[in-house]
N, C-alpha and C. Protein backbone atom coordinates (compact mmCIF):
# COMPACT_ATOMS: atom_id res chain seq x y z
N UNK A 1 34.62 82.91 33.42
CA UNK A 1 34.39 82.54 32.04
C UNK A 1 33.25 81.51 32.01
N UNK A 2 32.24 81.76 30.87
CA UNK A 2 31.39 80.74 31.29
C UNK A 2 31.28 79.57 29.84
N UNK A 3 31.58 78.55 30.35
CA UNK A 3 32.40 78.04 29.22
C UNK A 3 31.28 76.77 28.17
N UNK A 4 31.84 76.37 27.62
CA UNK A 4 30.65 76.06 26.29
C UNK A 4 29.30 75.45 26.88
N UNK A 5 29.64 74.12 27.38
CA UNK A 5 28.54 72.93 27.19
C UNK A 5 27.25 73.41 28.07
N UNK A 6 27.30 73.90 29.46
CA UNK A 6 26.10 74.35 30.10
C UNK A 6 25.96 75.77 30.35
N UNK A 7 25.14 76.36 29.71
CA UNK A 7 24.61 77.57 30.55
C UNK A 7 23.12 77.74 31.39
N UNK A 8 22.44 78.10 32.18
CA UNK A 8 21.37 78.28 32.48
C UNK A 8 20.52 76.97 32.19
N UNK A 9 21.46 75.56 32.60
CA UNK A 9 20.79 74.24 32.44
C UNK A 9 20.19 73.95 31.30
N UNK A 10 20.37 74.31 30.16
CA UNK A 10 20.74 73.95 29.18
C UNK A 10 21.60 74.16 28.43
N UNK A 11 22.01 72.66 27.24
CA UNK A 11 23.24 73.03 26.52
C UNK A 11 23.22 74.04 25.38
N UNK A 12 24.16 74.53 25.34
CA UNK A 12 24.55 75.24 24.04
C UNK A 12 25.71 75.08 23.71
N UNK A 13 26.05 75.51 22.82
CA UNK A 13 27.31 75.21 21.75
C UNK A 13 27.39 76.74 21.36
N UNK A 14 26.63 77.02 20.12
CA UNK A 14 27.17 77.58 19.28
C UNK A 14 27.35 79.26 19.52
N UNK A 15 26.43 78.88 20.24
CA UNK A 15 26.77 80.79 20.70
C UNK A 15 27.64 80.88 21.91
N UNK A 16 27.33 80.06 22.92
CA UNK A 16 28.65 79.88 23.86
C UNK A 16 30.18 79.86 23.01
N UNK A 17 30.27 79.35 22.09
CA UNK A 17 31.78 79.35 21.13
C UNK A 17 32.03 81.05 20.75
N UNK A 18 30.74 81.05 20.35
CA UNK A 18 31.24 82.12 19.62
C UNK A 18 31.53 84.01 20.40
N UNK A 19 30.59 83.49 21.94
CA UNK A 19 31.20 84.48 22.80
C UNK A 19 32.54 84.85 23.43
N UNK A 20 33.28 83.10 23.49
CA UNK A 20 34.50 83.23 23.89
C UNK A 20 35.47 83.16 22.43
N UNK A 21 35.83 84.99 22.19
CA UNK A 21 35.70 85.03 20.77
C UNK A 21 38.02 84.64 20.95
N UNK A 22 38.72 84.67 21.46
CA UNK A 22 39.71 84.36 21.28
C UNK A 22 39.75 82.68 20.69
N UNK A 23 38.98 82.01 21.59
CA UNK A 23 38.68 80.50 21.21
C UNK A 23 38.50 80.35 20.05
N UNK A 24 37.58 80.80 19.80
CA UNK A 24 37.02 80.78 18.25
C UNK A 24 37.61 81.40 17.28
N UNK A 25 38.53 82.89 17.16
CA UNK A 25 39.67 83.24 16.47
C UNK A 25 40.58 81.25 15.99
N UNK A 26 41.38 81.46 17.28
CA UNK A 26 42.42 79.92 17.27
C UNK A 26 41.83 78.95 16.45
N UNK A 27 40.41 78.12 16.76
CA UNK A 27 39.81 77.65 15.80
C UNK A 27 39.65 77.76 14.43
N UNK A 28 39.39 78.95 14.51
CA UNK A 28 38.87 79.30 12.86
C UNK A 28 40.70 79.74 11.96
N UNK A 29 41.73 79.96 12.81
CA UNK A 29 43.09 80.24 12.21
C UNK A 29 43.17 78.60 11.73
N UNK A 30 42.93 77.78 12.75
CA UNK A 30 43.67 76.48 12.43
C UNK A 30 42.48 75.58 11.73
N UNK A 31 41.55 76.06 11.10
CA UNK A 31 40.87 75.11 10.28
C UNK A 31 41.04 75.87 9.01
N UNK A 32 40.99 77.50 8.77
CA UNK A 32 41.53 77.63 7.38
C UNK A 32 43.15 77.09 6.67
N UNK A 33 43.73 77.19 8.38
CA UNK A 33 45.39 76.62 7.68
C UNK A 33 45.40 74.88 7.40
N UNK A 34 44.39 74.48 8.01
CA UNK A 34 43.90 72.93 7.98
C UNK A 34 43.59 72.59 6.35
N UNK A 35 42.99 73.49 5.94
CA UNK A 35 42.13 73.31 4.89
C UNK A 35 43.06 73.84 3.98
N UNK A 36 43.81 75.07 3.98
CA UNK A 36 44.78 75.26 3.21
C UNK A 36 45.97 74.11 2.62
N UNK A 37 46.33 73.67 3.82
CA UNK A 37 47.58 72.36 3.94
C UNK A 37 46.56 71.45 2.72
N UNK A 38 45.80 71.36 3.28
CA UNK A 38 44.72 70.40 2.65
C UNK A 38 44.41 70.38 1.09
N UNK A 39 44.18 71.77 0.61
CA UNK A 39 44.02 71.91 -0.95
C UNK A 39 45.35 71.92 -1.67
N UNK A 40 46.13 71.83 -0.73
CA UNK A 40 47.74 71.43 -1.72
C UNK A 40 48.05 70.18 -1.13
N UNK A 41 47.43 69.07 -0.52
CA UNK A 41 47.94 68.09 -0.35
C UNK A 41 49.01 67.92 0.42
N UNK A 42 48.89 68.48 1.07
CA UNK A 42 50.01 68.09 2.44
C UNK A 42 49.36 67.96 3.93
N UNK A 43 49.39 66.63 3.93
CA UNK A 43 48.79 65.91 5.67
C UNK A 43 49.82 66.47 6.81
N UNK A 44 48.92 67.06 7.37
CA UNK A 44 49.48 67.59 8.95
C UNK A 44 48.74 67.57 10.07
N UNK A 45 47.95 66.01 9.63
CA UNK A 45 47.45 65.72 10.83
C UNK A 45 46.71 64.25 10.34
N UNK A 46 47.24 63.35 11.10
CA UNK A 46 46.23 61.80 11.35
C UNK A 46 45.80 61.37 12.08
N UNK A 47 43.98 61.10 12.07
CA UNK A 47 43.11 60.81 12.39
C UNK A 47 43.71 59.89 14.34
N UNK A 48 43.86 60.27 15.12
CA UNK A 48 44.55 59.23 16.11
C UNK A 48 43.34 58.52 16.58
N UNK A 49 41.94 58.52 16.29
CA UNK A 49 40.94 57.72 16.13
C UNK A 49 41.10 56.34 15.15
N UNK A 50 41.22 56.90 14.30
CA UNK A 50 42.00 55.50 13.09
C UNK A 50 42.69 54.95 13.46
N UNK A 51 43.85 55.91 14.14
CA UNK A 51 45.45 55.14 14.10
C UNK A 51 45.02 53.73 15.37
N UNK A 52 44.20 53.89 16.45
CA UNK A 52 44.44 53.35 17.27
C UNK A 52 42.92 52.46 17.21
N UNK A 53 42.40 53.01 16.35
CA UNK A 53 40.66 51.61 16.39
C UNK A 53 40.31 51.19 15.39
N UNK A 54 40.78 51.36 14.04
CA UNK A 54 40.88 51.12 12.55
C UNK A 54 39.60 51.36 11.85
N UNK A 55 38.94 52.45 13.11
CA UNK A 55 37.75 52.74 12.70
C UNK A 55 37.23 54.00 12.09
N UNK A 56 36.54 54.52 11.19
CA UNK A 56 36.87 56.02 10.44
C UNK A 56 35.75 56.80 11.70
N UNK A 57 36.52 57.72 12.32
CA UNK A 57 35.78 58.57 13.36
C UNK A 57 34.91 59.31 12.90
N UNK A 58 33.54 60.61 13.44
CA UNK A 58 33.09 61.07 12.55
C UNK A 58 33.33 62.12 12.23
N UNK A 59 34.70 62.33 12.03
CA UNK A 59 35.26 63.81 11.10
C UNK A 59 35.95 63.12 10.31
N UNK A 60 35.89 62.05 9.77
CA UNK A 60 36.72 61.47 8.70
C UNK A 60 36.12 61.90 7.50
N UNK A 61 36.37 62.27 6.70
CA UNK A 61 36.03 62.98 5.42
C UNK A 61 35.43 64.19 5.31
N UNK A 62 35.40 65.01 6.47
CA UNK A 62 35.22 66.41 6.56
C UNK A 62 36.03 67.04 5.43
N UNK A 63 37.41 67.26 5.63
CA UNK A 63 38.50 67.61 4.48
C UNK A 63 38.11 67.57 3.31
N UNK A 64 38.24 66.19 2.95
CA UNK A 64 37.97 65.75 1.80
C UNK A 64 36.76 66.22 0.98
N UNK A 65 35.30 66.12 2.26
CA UNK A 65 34.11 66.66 1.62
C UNK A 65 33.93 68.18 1.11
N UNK A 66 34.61 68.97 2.14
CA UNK A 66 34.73 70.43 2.11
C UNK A 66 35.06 70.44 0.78
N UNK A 67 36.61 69.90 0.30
CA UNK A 67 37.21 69.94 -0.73
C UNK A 67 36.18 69.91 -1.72
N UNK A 68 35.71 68.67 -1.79
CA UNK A 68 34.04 67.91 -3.02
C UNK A 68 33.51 69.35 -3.31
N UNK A 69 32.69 70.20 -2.14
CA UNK A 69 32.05 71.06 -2.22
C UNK A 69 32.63 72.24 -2.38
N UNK A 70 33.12 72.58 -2.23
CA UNK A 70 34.09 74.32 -2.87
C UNK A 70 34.48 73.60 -4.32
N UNK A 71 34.45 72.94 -4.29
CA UNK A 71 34.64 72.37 -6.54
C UNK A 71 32.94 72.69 -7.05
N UNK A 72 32.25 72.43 -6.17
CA UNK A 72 30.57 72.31 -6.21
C UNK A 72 30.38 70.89 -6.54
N UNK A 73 30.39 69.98 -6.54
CA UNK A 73 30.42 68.22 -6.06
C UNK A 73 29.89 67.98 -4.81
N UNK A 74 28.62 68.14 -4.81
CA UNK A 74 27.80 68.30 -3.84
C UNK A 74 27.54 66.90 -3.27
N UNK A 75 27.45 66.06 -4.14
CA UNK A 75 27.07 64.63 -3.78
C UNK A 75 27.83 63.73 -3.15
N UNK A 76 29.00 64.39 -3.95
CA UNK A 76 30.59 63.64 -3.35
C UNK A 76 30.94 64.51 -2.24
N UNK A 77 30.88 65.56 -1.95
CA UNK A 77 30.87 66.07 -0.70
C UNK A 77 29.98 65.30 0.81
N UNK A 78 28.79 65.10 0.01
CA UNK A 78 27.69 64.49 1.41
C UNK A 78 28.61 62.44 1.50
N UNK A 79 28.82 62.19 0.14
CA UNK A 79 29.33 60.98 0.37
C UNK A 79 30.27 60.98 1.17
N UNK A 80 31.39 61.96 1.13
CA UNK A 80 32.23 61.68 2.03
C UNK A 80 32.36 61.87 3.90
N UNK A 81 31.43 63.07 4.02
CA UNK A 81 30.62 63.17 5.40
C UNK A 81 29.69 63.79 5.49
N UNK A 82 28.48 63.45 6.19
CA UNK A 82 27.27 63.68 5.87
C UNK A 82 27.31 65.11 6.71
N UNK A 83 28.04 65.55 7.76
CA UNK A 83 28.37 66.64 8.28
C UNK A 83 29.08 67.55 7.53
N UNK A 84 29.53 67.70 6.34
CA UNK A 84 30.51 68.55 5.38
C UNK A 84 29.58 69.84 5.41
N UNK A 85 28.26 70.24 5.38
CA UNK A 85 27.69 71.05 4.60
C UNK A 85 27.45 72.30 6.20
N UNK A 86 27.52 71.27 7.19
CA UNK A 86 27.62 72.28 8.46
C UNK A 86 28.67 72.40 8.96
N UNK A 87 29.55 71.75 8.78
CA UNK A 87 31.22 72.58 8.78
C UNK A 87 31.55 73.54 7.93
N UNK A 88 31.00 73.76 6.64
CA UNK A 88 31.15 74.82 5.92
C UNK A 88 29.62 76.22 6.22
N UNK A 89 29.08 75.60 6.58
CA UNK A 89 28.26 77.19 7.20
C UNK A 89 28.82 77.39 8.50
N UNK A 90 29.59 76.48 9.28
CA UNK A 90 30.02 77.20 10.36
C UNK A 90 31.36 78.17 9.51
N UNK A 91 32.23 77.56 9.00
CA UNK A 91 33.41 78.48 8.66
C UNK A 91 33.07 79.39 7.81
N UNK A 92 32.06 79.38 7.53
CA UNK A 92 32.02 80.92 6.75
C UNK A 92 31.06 81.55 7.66
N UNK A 93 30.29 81.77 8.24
CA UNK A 93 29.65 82.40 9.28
C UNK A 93 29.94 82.70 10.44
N UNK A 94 30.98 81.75 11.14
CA UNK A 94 31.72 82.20 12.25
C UNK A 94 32.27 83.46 12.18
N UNK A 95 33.20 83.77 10.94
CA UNK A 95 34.43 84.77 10.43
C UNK A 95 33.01 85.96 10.62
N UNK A 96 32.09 85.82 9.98
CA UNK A 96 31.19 87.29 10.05
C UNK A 96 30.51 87.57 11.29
N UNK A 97 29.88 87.02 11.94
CA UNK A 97 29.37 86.99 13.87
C UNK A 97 30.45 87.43 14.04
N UNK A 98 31.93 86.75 14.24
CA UNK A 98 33.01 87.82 14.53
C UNK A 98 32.88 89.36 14.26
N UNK A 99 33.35 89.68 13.24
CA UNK A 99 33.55 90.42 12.70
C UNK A 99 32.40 91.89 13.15
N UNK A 100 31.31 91.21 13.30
CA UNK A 100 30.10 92.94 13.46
C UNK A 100 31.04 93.34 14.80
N UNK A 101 30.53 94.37 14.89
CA UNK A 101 30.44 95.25 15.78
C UNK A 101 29.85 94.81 17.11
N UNK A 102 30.15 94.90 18.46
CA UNK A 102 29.76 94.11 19.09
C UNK A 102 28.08 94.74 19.66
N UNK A 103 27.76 95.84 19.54
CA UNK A 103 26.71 96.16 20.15
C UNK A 103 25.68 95.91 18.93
N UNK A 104 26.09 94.96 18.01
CA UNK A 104 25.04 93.77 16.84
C UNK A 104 24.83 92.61 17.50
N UNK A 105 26.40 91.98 17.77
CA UNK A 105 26.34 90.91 18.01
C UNK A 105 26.34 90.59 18.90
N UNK A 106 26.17 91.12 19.89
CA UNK A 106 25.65 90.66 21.27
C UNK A 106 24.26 90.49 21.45
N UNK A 107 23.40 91.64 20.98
CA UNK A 107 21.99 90.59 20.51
C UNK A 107 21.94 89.60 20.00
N UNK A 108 22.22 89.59 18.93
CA UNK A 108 22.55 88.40 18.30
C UNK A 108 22.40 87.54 18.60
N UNK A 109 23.76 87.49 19.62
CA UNK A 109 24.11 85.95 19.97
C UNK A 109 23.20 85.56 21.23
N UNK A 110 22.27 86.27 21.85
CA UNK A 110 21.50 86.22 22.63
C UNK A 110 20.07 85.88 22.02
N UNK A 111 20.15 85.93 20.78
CA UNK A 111 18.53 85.31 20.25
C UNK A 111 19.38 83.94 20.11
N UNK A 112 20.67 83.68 19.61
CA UNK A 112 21.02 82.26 18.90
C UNK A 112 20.58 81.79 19.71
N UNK A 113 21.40 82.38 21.33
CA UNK A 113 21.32 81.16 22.66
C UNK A 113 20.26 80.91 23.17
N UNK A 114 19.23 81.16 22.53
CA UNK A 114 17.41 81.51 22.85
C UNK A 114 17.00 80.41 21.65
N UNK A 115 17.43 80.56 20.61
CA UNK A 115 17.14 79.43 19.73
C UNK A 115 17.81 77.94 19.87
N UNK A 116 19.12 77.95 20.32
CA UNK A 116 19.77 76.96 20.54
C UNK A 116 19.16 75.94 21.64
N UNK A 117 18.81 77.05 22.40
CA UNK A 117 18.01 76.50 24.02
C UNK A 117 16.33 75.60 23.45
N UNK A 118 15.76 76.67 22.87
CA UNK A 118 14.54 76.21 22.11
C UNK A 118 14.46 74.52 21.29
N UNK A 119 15.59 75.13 20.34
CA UNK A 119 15.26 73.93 19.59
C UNK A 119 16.74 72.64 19.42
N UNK A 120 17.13 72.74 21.33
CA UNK A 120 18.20 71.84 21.22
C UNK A 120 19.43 71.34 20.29
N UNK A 121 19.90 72.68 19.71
CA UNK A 121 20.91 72.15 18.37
C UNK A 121 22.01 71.71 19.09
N UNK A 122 22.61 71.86 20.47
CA UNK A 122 23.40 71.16 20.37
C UNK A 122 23.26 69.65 20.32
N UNK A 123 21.97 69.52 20.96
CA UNK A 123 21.65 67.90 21.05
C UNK A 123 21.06 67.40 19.49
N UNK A 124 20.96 68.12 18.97
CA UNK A 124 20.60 67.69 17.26
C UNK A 124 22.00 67.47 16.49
N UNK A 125 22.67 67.88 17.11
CA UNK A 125 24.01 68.10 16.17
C UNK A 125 25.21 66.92 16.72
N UNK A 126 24.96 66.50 17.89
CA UNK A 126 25.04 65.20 19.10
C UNK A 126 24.66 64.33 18.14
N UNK A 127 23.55 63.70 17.89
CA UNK A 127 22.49 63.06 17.30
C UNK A 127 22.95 62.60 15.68
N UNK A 128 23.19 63.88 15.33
CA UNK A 128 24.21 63.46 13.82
C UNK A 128 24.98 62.76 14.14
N UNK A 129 26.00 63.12 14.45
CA UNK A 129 27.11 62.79 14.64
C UNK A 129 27.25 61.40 15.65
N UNK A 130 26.16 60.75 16.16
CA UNK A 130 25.99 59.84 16.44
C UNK A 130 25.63 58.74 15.57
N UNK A 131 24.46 59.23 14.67
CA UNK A 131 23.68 59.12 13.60
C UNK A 131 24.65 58.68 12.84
N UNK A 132 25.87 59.52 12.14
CA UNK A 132 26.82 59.40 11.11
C UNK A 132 27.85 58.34 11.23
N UNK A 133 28.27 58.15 12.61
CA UNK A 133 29.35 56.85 13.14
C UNK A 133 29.14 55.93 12.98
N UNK A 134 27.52 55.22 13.51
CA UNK A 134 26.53 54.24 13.63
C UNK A 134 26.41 54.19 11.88
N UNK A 135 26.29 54.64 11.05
CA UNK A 135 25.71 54.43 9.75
C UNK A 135 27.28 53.79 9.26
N UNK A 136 28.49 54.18 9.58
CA UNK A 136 29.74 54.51 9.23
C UNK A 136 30.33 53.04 9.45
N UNK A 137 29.66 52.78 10.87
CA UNK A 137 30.61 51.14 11.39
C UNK A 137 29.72 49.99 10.71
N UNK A 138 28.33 50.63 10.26
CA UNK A 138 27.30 49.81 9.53
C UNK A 138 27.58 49.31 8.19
N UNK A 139 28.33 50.17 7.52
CA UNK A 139 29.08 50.32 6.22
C UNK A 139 27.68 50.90 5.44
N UNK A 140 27.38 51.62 5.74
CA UNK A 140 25.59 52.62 5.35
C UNK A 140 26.69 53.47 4.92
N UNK A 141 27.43 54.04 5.33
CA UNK A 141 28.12 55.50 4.42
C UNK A 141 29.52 55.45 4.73
C-alpha cells in the first residue's frame, strides 16, 4: 500500500487519499454523518485540542463555517475558518473522483499527482493551516 504523505520524494495528499479509495469512503461516511449530527445540533465530538490547551485548533469552526456557507453566508463562513471553503470542495468532489469509472479516474488522479507534485499543494495547504493557527493565537481571526 503506498500510503499518503510520500510518494516518489515528494509529498502528496490529495490524490494519494483518494487512491486508497476505502479510506476515503470511511472519511467521507463520517464527515457527512459529522455534518449531519451537526445541522440538527447534536455534538458528537469535542475538540480534545481545546479540552486540553484552551486553545481553538485549526479545525475549530470548520462545522460551524460549512454550516455559514450551505445557508450562503459566505463571510460568516470565512470568519469562522478561513479553511471552510476547501473543506467543502473537498466533500463535494471527493464523492465524484469516487464515483467515475476507474479507467477515468486513474488518469485523473495521475495528472492531480503531477499537479500536486508541481505546485506543492500539500505544502500550500501545510502553510494555511499554519497560517490560520498563528493568526488564531494572534486573535487576527
Amino acid at each position: 500500500m503506498r500510503w499518503l504523505w510520500r510518494q516518489s520524494g515528494r509529498w502528496v495528499l490529495i490524490s494519494a487519499l483518494l487512491r486508497e479509495r476505502a479510506v476515503t469512503w470511511i472519511l467521507l461516511g463520517f464527515a457527512f454523518l459529522y455534518l449531519l449530527f451537526a445541522f440538527f445540533n447534536i455534538p458528537i465530538w469535542r475538540c480534545v485540542w481545546r479540552m486540553f490547551t484552551g486553545w481553538r485548533c485549526p479545525g475549530c469552526g470548520l462545522t460551524t463555517g460549512c454550516k455559514a456557507f450551505l445557508r450562503g453566508d459566505f463571510v460568516e463562513g470565512l470568519a469562522w475558518n478561513w479553511l471552510t471553503p476547501f473543506v467543502l470542495i473537498a466533500l463535494i468532489l471527493f464523492p465524484v473522483v469516487m464515483a467515475i469509472p476507474k479507467r477515468v479516474r486513474e488518469p485523473f488522479l495521475d495528472r492531480l499527482e503531477r499537479v500536486e507534485r508541481k505546485f506543492r499543494l500539500t505544502l500550500v495547504l501545510l502553510v494555511l493551516v499554519v497560517v490560520q493557527t498563528i493568526a488564531r493565537l494572534q486573535g487576527w481571526a
